[in-house]
PDB file of N, CA and C in Angstrom:
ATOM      1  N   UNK A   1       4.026   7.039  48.115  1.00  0.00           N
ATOM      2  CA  UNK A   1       5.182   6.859  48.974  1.00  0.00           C
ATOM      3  C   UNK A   1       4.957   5.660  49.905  1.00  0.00           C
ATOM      4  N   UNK A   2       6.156   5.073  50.378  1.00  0.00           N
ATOM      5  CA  UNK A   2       5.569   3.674  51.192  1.00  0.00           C
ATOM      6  C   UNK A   2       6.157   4.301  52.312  1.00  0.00           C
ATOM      7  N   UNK A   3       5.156   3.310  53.607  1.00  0.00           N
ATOM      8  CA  UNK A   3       4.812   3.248  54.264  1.00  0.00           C
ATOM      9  C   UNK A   3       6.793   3.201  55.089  1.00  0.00           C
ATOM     10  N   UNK A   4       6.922   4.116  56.432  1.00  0.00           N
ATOM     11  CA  UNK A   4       8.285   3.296  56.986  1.00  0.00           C
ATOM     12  C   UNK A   4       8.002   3.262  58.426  1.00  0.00           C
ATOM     13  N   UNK A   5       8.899   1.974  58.865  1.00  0.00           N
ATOM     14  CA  UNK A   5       8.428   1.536  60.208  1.00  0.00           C
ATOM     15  C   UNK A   5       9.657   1.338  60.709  1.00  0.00           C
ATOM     16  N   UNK A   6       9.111   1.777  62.103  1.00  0.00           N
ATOM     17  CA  UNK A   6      10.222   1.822  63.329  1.00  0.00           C
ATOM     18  C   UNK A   6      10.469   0.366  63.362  1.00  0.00           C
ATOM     19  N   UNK A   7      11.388   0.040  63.812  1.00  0.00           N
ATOM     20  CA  UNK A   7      11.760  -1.194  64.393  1.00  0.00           C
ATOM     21  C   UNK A   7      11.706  -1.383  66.147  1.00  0.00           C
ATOM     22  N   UNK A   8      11.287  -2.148  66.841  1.00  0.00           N
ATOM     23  CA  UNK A   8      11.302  -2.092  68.301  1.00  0.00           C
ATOM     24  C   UNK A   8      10.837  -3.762  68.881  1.00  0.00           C
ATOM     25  N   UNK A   9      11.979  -4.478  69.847  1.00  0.00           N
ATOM     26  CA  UNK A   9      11.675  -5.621  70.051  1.00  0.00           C
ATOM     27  C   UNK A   9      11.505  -5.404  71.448  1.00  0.00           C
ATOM     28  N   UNK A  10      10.886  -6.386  71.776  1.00  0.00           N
ATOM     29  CA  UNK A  10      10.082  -6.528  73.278  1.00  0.00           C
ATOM     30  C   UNK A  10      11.132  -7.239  73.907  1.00  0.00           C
ATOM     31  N   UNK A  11      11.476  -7.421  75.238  1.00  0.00           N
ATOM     32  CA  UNK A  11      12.460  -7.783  76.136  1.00  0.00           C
ATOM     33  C   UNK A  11      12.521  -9.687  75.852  1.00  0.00           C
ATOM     34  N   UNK A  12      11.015 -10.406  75.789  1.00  0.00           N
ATOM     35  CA  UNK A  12      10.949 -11.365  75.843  1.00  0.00           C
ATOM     36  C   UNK A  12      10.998 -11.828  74.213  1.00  0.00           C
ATOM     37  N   UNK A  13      11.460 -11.153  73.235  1.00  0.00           N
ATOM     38  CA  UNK A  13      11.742 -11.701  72.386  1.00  0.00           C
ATOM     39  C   UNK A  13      13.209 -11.958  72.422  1.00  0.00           C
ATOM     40  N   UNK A  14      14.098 -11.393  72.902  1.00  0.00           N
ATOM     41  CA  UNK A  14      15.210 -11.251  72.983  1.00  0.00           C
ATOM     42  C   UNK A  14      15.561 -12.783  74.394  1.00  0.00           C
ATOM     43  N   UNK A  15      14.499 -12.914  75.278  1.00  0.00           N
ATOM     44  CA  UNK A  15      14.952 -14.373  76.185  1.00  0.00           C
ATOM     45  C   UNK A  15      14.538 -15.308  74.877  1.00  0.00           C
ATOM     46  N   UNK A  16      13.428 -15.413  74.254  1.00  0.00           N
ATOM     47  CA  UNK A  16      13.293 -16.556  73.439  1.00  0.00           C
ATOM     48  C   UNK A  16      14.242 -16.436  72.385  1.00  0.00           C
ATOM     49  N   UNK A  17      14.899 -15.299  71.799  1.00  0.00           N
ATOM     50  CA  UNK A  17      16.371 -15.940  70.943  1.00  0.00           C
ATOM     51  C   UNK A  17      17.118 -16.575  71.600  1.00  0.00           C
ATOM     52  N   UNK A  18      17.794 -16.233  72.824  1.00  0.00           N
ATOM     53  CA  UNK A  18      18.627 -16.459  73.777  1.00  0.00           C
ATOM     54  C   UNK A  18      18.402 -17.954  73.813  1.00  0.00           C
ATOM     55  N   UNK A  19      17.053 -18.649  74.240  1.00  0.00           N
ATOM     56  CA  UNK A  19      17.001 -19.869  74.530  1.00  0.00           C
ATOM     57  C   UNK A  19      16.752 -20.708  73.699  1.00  0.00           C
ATOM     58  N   UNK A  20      16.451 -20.086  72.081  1.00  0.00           N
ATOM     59  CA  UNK A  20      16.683 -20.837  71.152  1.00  0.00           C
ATOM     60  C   UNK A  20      18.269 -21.521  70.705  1.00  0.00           C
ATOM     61  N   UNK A  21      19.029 -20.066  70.871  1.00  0.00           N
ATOM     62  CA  UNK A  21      20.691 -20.385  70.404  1.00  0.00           C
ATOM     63  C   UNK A  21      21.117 -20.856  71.384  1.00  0.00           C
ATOM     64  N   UNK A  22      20.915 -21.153  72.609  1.00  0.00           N
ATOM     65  CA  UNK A  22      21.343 -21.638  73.830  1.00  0.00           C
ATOM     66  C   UNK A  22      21.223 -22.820  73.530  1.00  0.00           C
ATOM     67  N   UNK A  23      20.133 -23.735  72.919  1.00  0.00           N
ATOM     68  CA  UNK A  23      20.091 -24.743  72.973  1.00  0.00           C
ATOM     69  C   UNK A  23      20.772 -25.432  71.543  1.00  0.00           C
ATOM     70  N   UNK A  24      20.921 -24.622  70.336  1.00  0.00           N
ATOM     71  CA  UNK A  24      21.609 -24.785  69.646  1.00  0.00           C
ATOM     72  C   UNK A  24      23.046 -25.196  69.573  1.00  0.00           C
ATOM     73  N   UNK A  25      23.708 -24.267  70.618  1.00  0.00           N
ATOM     74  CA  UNK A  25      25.081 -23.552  70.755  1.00  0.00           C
ATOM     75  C   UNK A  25      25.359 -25.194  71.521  1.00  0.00           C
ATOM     76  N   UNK A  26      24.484 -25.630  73.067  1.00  0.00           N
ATOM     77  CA  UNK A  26      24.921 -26.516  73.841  1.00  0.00           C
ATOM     78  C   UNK A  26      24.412 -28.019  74.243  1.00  0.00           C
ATOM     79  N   UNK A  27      23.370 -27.714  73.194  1.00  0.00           N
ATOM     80  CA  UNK A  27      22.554 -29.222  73.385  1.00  0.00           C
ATOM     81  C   UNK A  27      23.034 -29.875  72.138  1.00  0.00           C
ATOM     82  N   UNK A  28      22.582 -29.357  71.004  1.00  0.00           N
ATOM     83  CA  UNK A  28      23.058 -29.561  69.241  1.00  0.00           C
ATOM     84  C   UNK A  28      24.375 -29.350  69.626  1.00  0.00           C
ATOM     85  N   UNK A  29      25.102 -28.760  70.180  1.00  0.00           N
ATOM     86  CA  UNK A  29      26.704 -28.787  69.797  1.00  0.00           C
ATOM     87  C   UNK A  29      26.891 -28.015  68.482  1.00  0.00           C
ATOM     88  N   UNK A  30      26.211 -26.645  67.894  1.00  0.00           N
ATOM     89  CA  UNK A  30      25.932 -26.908  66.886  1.00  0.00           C
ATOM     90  C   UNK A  30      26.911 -24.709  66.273  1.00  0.00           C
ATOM     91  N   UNK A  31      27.463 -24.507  66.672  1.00  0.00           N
ATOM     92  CA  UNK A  31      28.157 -22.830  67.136  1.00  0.00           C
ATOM     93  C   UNK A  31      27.657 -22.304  65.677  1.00  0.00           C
ATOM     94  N   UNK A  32      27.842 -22.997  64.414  1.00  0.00           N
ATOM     95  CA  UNK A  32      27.643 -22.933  63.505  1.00  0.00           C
ATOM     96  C   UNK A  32      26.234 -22.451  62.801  1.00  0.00           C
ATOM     97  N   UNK A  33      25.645 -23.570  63.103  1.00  0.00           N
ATOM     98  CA  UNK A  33      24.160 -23.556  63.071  1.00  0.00           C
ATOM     99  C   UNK A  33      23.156 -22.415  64.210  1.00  0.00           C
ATOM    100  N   UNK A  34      23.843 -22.132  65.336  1.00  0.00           N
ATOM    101  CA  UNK A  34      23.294 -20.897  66.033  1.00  0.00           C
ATOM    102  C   UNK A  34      23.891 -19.955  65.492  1.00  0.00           C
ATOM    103  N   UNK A  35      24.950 -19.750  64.827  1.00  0.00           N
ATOM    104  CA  UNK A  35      25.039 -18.332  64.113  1.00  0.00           C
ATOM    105  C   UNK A  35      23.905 -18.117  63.114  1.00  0.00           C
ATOM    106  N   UNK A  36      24.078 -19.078  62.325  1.00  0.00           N
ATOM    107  CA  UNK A  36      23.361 -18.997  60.633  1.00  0.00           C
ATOM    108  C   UNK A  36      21.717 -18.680  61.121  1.00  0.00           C
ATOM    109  N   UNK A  37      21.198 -19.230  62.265  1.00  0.00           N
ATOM    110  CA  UNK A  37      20.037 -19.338  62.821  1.00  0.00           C
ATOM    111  C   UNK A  37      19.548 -17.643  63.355  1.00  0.00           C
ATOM    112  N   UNK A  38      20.453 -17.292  64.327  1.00  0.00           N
ATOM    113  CA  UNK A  38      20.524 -15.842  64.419  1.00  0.00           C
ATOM    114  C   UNK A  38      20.622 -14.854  63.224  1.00  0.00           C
ATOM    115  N   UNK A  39      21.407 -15.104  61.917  1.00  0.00           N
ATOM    116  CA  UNK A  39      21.492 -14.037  60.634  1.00  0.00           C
ATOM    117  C   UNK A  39      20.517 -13.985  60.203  1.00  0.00           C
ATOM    118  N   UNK A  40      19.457 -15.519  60.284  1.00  0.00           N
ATOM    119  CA  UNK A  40      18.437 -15.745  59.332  1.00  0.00           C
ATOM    120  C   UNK A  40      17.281 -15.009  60.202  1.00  0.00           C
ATOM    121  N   UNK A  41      16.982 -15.482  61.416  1.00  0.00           N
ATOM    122  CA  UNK A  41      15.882 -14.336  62.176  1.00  0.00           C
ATOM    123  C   UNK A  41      16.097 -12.931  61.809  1.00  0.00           C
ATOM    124  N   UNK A  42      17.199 -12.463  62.139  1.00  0.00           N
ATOM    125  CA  UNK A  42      17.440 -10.998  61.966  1.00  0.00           C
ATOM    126  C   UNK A  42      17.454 -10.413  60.418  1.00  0.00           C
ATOM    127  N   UNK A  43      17.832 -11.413  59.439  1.00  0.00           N
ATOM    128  CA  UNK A  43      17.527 -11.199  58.226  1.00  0.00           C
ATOM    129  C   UNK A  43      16.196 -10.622  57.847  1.00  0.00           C
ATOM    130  N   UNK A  44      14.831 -11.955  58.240  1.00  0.00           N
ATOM    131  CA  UNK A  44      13.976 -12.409  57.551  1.00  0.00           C
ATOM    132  C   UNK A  44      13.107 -10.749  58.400  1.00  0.00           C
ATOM    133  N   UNK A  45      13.758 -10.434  59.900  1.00  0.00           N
ATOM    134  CA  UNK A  45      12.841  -8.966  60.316  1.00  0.00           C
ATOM    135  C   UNK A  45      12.965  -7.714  59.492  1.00  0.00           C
ATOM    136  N   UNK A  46      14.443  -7.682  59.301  1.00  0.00           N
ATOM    137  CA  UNK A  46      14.431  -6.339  58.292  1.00  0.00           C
ATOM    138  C   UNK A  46      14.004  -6.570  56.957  1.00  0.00           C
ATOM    139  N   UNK A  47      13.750  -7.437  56.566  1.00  0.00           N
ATOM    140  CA  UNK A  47      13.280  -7.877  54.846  1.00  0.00           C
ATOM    141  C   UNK A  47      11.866  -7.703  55.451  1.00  0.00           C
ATOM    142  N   UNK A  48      11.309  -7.610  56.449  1.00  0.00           N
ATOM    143  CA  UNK A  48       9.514  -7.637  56.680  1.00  0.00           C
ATOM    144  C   UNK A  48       9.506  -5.663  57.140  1.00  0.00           C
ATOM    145  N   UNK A  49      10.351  -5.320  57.369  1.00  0.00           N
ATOM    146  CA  UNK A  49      10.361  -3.941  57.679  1.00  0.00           C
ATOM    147  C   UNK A  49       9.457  -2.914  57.101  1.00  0.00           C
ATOM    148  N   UNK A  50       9.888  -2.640  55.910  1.00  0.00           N
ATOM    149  CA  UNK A  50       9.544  -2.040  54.446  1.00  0.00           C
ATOM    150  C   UNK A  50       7.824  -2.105  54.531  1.00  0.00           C
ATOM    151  N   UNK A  51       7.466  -3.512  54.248  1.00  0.00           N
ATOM    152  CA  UNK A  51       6.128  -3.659  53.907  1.00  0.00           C
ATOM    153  C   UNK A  51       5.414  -4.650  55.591  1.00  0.00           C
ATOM    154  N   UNK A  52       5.203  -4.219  56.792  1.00  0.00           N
ATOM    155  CA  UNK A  52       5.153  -5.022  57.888  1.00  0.00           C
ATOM    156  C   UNK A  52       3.659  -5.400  57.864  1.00  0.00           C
ATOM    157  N   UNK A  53       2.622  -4.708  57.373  1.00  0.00           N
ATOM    158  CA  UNK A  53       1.646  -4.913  57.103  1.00  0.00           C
ATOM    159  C   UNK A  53       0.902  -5.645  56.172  1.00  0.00           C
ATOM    160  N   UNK A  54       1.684  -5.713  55.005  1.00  0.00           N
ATOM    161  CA  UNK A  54       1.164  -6.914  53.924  1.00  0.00           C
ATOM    162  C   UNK A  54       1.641  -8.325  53.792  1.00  0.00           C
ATOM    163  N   UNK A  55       1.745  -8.877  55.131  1.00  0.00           N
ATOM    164  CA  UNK A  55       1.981  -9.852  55.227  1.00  0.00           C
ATOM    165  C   UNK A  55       0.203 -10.965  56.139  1.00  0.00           C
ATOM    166  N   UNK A  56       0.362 -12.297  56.132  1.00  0.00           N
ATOM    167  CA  UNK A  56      -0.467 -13.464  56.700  1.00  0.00           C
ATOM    168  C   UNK A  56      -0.238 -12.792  58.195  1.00  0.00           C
ATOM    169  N   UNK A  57      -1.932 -12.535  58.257  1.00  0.00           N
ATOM    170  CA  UNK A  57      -1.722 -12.119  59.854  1.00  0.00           C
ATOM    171  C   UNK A  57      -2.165 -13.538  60.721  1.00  0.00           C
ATOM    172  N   UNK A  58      -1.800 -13.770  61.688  1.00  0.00           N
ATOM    173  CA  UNK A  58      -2.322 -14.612  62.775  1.00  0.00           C
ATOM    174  C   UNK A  58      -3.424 -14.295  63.681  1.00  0.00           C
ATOM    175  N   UNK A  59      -4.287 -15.931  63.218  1.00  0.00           N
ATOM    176  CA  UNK A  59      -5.640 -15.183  63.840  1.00  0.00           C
ATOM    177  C   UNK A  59      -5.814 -16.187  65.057  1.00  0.00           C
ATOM    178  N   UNK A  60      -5.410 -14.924  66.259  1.00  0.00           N
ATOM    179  CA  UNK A  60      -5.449 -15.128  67.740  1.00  0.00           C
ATOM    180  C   UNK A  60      -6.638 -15.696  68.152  1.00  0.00           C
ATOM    181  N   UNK A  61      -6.603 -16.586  68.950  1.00  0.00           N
ATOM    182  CA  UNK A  61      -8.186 -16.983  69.768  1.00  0.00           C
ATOM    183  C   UNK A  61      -8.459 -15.631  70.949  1.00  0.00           C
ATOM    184  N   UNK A  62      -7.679 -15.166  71.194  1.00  0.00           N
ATOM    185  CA  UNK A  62      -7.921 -13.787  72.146  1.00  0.00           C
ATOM    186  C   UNK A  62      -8.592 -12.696  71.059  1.00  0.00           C
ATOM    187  N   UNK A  63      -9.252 -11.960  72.014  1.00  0.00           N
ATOM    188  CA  UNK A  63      -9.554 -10.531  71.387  1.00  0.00           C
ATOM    189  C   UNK A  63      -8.465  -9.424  71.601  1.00  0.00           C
ATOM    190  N   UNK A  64      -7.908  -9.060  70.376  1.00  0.00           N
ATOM    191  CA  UNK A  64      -6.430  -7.886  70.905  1.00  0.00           C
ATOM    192  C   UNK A  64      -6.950  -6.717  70.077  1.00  0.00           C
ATOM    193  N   UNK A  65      -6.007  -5.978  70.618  1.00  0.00           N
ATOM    194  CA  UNK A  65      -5.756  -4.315  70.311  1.00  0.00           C
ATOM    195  C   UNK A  65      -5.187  -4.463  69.033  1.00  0.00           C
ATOM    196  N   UNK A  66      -4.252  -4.902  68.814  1.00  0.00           N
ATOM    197  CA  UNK A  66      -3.211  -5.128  68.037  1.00  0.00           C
ATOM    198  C   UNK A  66      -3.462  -6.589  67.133  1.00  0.00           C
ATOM    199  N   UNK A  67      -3.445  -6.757  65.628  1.00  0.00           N
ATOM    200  CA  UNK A  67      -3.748  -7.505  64.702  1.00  0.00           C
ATOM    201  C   UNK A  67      -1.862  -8.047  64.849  1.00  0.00           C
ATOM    202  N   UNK A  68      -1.697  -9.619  65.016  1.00  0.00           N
ATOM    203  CA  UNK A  68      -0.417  -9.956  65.220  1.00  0.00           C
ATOM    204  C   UNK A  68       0.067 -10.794  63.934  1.00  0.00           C
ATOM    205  N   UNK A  69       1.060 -10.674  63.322  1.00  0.00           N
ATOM    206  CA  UNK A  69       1.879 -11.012  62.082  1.00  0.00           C
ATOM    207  C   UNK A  69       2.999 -12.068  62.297  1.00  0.00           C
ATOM    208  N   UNK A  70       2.831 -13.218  61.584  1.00  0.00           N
ATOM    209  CA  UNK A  70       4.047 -13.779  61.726  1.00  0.00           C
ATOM    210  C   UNK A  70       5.426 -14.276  60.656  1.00  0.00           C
ATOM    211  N   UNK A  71       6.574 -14.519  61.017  1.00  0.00           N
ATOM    212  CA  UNK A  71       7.540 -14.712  60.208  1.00  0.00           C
ATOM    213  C   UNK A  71       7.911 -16.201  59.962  1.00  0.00           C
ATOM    214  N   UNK A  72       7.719 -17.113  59.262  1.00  0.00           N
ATOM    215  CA  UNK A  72       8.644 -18.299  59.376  1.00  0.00           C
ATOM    216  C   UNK A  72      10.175 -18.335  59.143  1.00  0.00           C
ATOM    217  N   UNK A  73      10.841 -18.808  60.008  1.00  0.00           N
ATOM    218  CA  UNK A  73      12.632 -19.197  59.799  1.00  0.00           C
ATOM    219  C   UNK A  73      12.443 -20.398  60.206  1.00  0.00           C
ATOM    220  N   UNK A  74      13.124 -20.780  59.212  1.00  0.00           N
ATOM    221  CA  UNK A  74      13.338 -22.354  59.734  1.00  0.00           C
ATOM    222  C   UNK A  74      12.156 -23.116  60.657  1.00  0.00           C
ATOM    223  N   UNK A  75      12.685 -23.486  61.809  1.00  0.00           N
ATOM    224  CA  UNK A  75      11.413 -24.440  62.658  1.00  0.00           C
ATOM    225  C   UNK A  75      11.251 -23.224  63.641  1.00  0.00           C
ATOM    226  N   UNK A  76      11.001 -21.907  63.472  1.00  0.00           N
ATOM    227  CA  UNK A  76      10.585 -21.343  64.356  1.00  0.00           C
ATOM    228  C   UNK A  76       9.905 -20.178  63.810  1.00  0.00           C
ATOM    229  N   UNK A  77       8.895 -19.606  64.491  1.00  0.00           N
ATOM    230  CA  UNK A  77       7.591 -18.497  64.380  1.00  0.00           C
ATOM    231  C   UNK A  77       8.427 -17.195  64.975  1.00  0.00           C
ATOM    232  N   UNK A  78       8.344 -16.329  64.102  1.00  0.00           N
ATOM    233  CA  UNK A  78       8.478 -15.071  65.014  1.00  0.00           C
ATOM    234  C   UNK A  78       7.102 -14.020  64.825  1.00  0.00           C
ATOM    235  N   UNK A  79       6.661 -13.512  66.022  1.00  0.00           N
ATOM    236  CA  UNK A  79       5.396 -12.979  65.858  1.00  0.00           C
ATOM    237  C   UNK A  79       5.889 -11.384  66.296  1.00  0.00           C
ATOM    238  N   UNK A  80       5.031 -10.651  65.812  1.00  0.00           N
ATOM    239  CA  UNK A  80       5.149  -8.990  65.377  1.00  0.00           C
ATOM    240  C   UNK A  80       3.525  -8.325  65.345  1.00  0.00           C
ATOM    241  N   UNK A  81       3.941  -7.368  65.673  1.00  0.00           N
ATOM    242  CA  UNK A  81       2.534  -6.838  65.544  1.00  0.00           C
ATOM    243  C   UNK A  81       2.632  -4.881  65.146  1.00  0.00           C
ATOM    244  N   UNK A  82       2.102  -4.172  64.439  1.00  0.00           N
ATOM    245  CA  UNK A  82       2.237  -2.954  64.006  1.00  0.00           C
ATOM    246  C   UNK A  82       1.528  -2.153  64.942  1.00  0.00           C
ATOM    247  N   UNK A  83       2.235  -0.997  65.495  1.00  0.00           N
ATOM    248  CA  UNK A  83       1.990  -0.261  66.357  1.00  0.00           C
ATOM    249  C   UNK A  83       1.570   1.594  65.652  1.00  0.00           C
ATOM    250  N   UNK A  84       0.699   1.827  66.226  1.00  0.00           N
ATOM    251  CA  UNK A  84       1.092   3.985  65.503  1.00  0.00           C
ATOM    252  C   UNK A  84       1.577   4.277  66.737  1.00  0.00           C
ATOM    253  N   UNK A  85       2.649   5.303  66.081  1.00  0.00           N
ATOM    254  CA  UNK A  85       3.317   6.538  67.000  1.00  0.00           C
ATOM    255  C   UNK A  85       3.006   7.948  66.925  1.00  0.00           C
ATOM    256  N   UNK A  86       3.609   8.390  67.661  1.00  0.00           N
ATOM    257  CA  UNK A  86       3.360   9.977  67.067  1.00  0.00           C
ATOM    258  C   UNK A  86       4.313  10.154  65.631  1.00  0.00           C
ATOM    259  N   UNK A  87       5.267   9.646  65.459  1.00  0.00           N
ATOM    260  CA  UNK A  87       6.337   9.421  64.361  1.00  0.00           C
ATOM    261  C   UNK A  87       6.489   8.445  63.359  1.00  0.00           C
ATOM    262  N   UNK A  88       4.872   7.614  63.557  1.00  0.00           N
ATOM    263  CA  UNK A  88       4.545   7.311  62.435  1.00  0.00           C
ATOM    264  C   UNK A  88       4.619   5.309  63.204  1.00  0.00           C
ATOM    265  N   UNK A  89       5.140   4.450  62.389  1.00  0.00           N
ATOM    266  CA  UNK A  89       4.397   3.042  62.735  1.00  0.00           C
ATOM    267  C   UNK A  89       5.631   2.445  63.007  1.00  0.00           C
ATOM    268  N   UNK A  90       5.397   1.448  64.223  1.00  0.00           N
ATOM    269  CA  UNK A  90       6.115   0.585  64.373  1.00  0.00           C
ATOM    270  C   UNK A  90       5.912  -0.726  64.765  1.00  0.00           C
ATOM    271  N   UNK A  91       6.979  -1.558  64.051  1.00  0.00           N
ATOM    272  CA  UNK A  91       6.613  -2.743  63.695  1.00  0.00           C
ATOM    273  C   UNK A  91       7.714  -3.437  65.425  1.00  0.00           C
ATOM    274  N   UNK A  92       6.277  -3.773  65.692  1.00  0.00           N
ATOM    275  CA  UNK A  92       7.466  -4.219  67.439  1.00  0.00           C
ATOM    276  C   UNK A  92       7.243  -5.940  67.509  1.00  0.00           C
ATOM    277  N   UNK A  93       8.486  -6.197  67.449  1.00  0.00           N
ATOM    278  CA  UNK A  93       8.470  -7.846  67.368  1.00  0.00           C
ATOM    279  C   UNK A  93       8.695  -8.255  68.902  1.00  0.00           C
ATOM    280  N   UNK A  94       7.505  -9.494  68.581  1.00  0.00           N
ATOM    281  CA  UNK A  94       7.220  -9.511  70.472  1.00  0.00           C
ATOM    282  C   UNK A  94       7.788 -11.103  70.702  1.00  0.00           C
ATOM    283  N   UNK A  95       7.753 -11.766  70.074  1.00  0.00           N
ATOM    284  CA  UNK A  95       8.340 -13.478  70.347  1.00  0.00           C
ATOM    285  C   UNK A  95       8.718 -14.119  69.127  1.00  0.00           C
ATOM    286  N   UNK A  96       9.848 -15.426  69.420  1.00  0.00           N
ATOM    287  CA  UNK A  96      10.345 -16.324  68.167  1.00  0.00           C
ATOM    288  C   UNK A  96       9.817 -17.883  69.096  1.00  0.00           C
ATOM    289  N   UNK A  97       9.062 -18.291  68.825  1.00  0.00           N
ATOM    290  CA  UNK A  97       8.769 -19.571  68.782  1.00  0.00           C
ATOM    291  C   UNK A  97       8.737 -20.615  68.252  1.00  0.00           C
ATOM    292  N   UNK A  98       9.173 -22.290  68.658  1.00  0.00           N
ATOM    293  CA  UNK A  98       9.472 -23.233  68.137  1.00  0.00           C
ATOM    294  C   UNK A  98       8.051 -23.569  67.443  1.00  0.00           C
ATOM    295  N   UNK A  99       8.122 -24.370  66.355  1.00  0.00           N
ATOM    296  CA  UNK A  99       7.288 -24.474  65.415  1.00  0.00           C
ATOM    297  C   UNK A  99       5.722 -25.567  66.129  1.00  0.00           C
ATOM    298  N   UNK A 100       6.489 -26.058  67.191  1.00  0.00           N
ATOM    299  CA  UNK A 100       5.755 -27.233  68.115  1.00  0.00           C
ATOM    300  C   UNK A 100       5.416 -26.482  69.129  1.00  0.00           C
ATOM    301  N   UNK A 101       5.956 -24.997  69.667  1.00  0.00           N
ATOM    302  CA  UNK A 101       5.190 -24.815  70.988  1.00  0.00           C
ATOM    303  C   UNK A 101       3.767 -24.372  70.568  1.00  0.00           C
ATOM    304  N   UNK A 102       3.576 -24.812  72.005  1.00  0.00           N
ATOM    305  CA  UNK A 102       1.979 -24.305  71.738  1.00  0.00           C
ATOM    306  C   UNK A 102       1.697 -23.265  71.976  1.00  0.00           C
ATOM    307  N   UNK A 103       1.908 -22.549  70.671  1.00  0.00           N
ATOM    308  CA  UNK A 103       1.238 -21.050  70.040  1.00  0.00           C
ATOM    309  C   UNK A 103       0.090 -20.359  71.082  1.00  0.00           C
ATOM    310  N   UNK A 104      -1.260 -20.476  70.968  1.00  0.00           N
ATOM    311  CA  UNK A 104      -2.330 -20.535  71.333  1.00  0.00           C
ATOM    312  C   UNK A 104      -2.257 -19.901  73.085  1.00  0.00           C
ATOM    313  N   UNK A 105      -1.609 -20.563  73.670  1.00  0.00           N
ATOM    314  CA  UNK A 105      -1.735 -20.846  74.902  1.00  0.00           C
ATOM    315  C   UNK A 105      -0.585 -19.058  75.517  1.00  0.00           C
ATOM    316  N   UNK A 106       0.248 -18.277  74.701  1.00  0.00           N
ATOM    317  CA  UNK A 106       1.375 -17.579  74.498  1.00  0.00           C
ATOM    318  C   UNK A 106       1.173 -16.451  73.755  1.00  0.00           C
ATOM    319  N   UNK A 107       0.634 -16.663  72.131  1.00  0.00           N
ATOM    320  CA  UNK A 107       0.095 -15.413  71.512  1.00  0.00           C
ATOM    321  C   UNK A 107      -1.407 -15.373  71.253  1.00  0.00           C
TER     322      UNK A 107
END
């Protein structure tokens, strides 16, 4: 039987969409391209749902609790990490980052 995982996003993943499509929506001029940008993040999380664990983990220069996973969309990183519950695992997505920020310094 496979494995099923909660879904649960962290507050500051939700400012870094925000200020991704923000800048889409009003710098790019672009209403279009921040939609398609938003379907494709939210796409590419529930297509990682199913299997959240057999994916390229990211190997942190910190020492963590938590082994952290990432997604590519387009020019941006979204990072995740698998949690246990009492109700079994959840996959809690914690940031979407531009492909240029500096990673390192954040996750």
């Amino acid at each position: 039987m496979q494995e099923q995982y909660r879904l649960e996003y962290l507050p500051v993943f939700y400012k870094d969409l925000e200020q991704s499509v923000d800048y889409i929506l009003n710098k790019l001029k672009n209403p279009q391209a921040a939609y398609d940008f938003t379907e494709a993040v939210e796409e590419a999380i529930r297509k990682r749902l199913q299997n959240a664990e057999s994916f390229e983990k990211y190997p942190s220069k910190r020492n963590r609790a938590e082994i952290y996973y990432r997604i590519y969309v387009k020019n941006y990183v979204v990072y995740y990490v698998v949690k246990s519950a009492s109700d079994g695992k959840v996959m809690e997505v914690r940031r979407l980052l531009h492909e240029r920020q500096n990673r390192s310094d954040i996750v």
